[in-house]
C-alpha atoms as a PDB file:
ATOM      1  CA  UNK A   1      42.259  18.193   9.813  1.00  0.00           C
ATOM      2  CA  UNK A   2      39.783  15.805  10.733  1.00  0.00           C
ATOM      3  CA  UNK A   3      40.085  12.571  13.087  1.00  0.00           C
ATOM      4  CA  UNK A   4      40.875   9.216  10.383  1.00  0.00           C
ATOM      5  CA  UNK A   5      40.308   5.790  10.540  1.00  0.00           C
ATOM      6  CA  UNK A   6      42.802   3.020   9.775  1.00  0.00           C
ATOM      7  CA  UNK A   7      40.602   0.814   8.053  1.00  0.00           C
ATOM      8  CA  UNK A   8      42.389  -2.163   8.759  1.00  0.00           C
ATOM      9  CA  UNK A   9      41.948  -1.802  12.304  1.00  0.00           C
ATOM     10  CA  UNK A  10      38.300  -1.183  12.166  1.00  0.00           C
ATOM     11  CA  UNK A  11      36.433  -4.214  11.604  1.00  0.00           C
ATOM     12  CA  UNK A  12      33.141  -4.180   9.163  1.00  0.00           C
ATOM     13  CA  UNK A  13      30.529  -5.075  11.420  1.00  0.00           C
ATOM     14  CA  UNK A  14      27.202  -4.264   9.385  1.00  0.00           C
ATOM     15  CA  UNK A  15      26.716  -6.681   6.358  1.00  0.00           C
ATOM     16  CA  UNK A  16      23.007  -7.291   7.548  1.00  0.00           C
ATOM     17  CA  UNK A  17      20.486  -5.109   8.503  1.00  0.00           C
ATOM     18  CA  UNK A  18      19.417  -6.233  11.821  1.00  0.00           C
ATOM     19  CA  UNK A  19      15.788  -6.637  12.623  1.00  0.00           C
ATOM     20  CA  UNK A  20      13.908  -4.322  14.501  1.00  0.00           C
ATOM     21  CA  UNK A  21      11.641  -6.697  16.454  1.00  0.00           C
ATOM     22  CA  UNK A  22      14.339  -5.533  18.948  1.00  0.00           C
ATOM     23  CA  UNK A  23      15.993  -2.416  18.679  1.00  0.00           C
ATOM     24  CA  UNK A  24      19.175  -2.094  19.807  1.00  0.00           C
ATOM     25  CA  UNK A  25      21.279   1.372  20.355  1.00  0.00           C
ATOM     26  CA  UNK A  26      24.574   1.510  21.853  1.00  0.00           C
ATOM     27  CA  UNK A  27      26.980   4.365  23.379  1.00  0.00           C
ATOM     28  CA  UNK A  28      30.336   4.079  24.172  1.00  0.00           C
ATOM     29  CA  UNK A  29      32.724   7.042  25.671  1.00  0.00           C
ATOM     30  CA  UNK A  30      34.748   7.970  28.726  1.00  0.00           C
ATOM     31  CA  UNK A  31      31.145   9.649  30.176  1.00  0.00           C
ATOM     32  CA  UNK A  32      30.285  13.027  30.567  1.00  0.00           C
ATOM     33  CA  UNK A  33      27.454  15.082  30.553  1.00  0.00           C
ATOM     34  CA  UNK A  34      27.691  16.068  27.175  1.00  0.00           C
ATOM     35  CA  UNK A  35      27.496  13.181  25.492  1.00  0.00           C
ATOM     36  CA  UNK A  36      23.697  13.547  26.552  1.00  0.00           C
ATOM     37  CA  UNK A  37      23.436  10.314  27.092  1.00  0.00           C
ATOM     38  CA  UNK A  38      20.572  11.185  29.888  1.00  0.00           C
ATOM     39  CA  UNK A  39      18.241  12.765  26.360  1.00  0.00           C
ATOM     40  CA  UNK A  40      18.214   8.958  25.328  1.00  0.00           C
ATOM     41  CA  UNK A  41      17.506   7.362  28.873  1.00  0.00           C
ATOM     42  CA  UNK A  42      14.679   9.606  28.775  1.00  0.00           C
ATOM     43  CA  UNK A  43      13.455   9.054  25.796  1.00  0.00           C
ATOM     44  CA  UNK A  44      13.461   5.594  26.096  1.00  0.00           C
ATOM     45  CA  UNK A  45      10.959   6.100  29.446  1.00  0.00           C
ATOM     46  CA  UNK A  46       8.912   7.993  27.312  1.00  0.00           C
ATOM     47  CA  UNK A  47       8.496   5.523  24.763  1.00  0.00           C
ATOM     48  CA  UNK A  48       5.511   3.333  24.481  1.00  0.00           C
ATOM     49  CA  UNK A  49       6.684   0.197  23.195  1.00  0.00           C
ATOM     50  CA  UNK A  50      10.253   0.687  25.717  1.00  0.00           C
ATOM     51  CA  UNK A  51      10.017  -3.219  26.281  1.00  0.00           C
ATOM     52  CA  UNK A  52      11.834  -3.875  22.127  1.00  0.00           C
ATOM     53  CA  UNK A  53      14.325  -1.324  23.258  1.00  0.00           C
ATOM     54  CA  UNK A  54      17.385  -1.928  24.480  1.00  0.00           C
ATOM     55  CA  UNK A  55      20.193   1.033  25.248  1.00  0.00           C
ATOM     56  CA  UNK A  56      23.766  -0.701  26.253  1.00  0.00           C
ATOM     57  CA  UNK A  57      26.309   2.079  27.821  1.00  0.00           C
ATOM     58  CA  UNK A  58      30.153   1.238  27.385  1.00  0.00           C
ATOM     59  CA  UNK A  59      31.764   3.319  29.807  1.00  0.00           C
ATOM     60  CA  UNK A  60      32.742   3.696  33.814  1.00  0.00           C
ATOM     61  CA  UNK A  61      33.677   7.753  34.242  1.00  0.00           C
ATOM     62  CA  UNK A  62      32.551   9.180  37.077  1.00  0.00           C
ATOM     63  CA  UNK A  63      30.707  11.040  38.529  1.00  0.00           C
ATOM     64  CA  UNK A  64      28.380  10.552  34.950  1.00  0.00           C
ATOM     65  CA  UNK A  65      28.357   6.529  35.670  1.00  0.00           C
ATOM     66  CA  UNK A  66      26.305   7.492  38.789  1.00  0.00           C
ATOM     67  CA  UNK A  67      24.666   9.862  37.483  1.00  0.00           C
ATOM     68  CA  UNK A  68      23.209   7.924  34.278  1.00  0.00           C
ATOM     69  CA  UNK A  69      22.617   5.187  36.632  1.00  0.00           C
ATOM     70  CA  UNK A  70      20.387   7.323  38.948  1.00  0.00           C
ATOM     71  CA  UNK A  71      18.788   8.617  35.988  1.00  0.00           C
ATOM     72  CA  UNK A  72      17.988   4.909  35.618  1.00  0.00           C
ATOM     73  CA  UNK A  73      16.795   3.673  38.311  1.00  0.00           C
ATOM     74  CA  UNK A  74      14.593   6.931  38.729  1.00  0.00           C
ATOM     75  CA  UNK A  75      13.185   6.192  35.290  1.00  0.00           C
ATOM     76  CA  UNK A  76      12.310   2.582  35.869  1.00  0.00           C
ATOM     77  CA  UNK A  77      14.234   1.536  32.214  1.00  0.00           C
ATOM     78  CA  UNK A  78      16.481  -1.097  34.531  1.00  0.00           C
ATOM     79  CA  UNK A  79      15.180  -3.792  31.638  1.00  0.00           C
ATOM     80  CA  UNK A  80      16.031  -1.421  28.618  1.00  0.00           C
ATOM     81  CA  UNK A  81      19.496   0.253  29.610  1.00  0.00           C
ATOM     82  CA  UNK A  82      22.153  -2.157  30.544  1.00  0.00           C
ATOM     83  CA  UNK A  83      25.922  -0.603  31.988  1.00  0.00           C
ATOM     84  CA  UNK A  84      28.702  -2.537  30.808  1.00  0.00           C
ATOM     85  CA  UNK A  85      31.216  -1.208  31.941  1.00  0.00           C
ATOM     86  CA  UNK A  86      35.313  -0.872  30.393  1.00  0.00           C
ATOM     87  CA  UNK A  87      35.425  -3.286  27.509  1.00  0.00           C
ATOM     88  CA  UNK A  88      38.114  -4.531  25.490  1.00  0.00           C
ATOM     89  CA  UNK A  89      37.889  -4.185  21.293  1.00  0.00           C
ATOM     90  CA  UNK A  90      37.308  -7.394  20.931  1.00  0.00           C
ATOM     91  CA  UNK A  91      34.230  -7.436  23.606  1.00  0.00           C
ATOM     92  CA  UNK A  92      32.657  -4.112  21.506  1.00  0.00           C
ATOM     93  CA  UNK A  93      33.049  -5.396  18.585  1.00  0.00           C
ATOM     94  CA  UNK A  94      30.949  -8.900  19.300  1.00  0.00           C
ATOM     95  CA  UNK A  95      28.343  -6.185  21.313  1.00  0.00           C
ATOM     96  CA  UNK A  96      28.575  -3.774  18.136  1.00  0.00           C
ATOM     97  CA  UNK A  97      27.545  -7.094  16.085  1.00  0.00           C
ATOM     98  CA  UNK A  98      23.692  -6.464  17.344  1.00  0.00           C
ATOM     99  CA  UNK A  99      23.352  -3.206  17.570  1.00  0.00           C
ATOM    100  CA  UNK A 100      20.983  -1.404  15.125  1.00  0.00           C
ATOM    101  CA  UNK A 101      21.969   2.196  15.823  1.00  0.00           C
ATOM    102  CA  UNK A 102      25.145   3.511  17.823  1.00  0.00           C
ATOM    103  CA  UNK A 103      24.984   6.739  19.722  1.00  0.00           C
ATOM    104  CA  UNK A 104      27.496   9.516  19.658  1.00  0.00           C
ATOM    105  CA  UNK A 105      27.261  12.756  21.250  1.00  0.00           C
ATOM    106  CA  UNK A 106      23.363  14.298  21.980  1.00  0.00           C
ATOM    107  CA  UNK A 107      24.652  17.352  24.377  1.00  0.00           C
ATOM    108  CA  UNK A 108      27.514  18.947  23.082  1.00  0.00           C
ATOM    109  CA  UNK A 109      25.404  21.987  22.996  1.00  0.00           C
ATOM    110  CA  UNK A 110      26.315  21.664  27.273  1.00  0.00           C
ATOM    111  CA  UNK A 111      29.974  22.625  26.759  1.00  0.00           C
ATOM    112  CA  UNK A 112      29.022  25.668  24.831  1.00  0.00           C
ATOM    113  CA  UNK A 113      30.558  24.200  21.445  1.00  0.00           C
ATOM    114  CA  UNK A 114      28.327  22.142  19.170  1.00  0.00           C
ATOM    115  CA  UNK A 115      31.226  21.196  16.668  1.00  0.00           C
ATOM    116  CA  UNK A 116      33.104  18.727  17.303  1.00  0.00           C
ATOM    117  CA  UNK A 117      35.261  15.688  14.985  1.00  0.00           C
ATOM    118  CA  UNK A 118      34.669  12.564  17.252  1.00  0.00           C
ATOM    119  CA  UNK A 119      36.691   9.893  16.475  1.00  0.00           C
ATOM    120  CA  UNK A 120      33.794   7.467  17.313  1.00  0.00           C
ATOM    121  CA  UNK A 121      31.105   8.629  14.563  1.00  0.00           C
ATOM    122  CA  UNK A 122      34.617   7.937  12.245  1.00  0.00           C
ATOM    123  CA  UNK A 123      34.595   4.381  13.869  1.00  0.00           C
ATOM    124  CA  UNK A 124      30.812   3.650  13.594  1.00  0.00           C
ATOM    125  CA  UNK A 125      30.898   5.173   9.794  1.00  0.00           C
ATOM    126  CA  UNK A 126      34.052   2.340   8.881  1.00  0.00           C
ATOM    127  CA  UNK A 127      32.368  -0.385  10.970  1.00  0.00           C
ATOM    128  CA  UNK A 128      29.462   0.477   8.624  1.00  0.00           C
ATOM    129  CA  UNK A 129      26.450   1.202  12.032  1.00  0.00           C
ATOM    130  CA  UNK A 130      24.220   4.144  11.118  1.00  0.00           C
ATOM    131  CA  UNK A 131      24.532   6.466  14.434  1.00  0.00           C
ATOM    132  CA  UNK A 132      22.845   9.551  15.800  1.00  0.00           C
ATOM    133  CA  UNK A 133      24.176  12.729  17.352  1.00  0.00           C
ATOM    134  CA  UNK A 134      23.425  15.940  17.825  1.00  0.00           C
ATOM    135  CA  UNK A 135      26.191  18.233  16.869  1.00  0.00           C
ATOM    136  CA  UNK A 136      27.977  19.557  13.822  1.00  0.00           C
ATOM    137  CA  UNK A 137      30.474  17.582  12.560  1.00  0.00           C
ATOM    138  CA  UNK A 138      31.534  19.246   9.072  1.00  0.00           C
ATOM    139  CA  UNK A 139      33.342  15.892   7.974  1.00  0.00           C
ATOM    140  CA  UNK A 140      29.877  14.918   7.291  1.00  0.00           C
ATOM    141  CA  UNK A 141      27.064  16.292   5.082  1.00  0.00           C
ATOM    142  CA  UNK A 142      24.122  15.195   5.965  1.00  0.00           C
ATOM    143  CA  UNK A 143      24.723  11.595   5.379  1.00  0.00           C
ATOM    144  CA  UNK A 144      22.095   9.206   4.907  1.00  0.00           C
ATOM    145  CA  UNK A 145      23.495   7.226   7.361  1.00  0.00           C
ATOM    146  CA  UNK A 146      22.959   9.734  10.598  1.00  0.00           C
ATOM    147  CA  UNK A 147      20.370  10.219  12.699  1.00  0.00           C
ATOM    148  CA  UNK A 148      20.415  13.980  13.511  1.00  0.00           C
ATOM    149  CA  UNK A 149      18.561  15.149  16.524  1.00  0.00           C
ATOM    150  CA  UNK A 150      18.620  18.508  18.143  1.00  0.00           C
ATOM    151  CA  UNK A 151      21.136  20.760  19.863  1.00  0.00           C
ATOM    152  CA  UNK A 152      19.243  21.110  22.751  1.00  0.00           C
ATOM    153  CA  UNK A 153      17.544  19.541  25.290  1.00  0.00           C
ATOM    154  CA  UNK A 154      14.389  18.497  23.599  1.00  0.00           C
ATOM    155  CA  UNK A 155      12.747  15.343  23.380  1.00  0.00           C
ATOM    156  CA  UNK A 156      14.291  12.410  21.045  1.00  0.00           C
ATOM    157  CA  UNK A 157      11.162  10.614  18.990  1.00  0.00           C
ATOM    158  CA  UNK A 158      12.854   6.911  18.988  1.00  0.00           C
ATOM    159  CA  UNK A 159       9.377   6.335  16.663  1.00  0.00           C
ATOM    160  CA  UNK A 160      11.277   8.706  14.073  1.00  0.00           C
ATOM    161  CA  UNK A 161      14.576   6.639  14.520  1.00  0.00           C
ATOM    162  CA  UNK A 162      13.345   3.360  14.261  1.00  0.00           C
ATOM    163  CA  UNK A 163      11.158   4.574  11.045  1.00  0.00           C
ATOM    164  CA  UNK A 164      14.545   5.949   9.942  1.00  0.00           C
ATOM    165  CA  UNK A 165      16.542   3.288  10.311  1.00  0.00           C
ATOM    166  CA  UNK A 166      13.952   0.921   8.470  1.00  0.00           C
ATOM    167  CA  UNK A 167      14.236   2.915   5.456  1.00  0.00           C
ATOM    168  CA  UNK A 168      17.370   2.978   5.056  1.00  0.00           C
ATOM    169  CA  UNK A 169      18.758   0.780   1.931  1.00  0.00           C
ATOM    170  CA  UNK A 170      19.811  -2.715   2.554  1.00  0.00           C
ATOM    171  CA  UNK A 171      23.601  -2.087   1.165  1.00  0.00           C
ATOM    172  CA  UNK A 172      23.396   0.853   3.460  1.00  0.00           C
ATOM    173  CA  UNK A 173      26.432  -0.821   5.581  1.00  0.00           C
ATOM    174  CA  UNK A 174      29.121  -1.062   2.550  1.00  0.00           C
ATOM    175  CA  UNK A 175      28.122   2.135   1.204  1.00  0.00           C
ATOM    176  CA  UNK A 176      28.809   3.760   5.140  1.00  0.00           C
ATOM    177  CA  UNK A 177      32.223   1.832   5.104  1.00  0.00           C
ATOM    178  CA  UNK A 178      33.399   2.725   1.366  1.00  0.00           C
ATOM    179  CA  UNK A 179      32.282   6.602   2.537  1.00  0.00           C
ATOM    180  CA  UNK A 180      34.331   5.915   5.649  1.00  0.00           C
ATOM    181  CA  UNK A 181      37.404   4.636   3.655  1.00  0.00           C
ATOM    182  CA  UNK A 182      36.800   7.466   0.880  1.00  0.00           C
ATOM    183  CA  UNK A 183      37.512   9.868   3.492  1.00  0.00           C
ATOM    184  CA  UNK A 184      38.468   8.981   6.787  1.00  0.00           C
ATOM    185  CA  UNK A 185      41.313   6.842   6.088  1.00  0.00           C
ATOM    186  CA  UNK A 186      44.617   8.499   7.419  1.00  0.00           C
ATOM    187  CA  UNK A 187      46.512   7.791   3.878  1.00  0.00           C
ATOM    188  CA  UNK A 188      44.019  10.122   2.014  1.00  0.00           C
ATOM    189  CA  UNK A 189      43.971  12.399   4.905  1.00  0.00           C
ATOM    190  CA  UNK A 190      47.922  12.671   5.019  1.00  0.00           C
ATOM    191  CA  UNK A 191      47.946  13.120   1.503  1.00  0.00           C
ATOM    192  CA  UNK A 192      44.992  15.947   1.140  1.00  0.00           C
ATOM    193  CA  UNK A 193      47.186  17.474   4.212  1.00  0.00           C
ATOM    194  CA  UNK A 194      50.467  16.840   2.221  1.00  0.00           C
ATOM    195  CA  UNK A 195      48.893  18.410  -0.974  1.00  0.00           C
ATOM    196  CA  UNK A 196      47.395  21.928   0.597  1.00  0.00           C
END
């Protein structure tokens, strides 16, 4: 059975496609080093034109905190990657507002399993925020929606994102939140699980 949604619960965040003057990519998770957060942060060093991006971590658990924040520091993005911290729903959800692209996990290749159900992606799909991982998730089918980047520990092209993201459709938003609903929602998971 895969992790649901209660729709009701999960505000729709994405009726507009933001602009990508400034691009905007946020992760949130209790940290740890396979959420490959650290792929991003690098990438982001790497990138060219780092000064439209902005990376905004939701999250305190340590010892990854420190360890992101090193990664930081060491890679001179202070201006791009901003910590935030615990927040409440309410404080993501007004965050999740201006965010172009959310991030779930890059490195679940690290723990030796690259499946895995997040709730999260479930969360991002309902809110209606295209996202980008890494892993296999079979609740999803290569959706138009995700962003997939490699099980390993190459290098992310944000180029190919932001390209990505710009072609995606302008109803892209409702059609991620009606896929979300179609099969995520815990009434028409209970009743496929009630039915087998």
């Amino acid at each position: 059975m895969n992790n649901g949604v209660d729709e009701s619960r999960v505000k729709f965040l994405g009726s507009n496609k933001r602009d990508v003057t400034r691009f905007t990519f946020a992760g949130i998770a209790n940290l740890m080093y396979w959420h490959g957060y650290d792929r991003l942060i690098n990438a982001i060093a790497e990138y060219e034109h780092k000064d439209i991006i902005t990376f905004y971590i939701v999250g305190d658990t340590e010892p990854e905190y420190s360890r992101l924040k090193k990664l930081v520091h060491d890679k001179g993005v202070e201006n791009q990657v901003h910590f935030l911290g615990r927040m409440e729903d309410d404080e993501i959800n007004k965050l999740l507002e201006e965010v172009n692209v959310c991030v779930d996990a890059l490195g679940r290749h690290r723990s030796g399993n690259n499946n895995n159900s997040s709730i999260k992606s479930k969360e991002y799909a309902a809110m209606g925020i295209p996202f980008i991982k890494s892993h296999v998730d079979d609740a999803f089918d290569n959706e138009f929606f995700i962003y997939q980047v490699n099980a390993d520990e190459s290098d992310i092209n944000i180029s190919e994102i932001i390209l990505w993201y710009k072609k995606l459709p302008t109803d892209f938003a409702s059609k991620e939140r009606n896929f979300a609903i179609d099969n995520f929602s815990w009434t028409k998971i209970l009743k496929n699980a009630l039915d087998s």
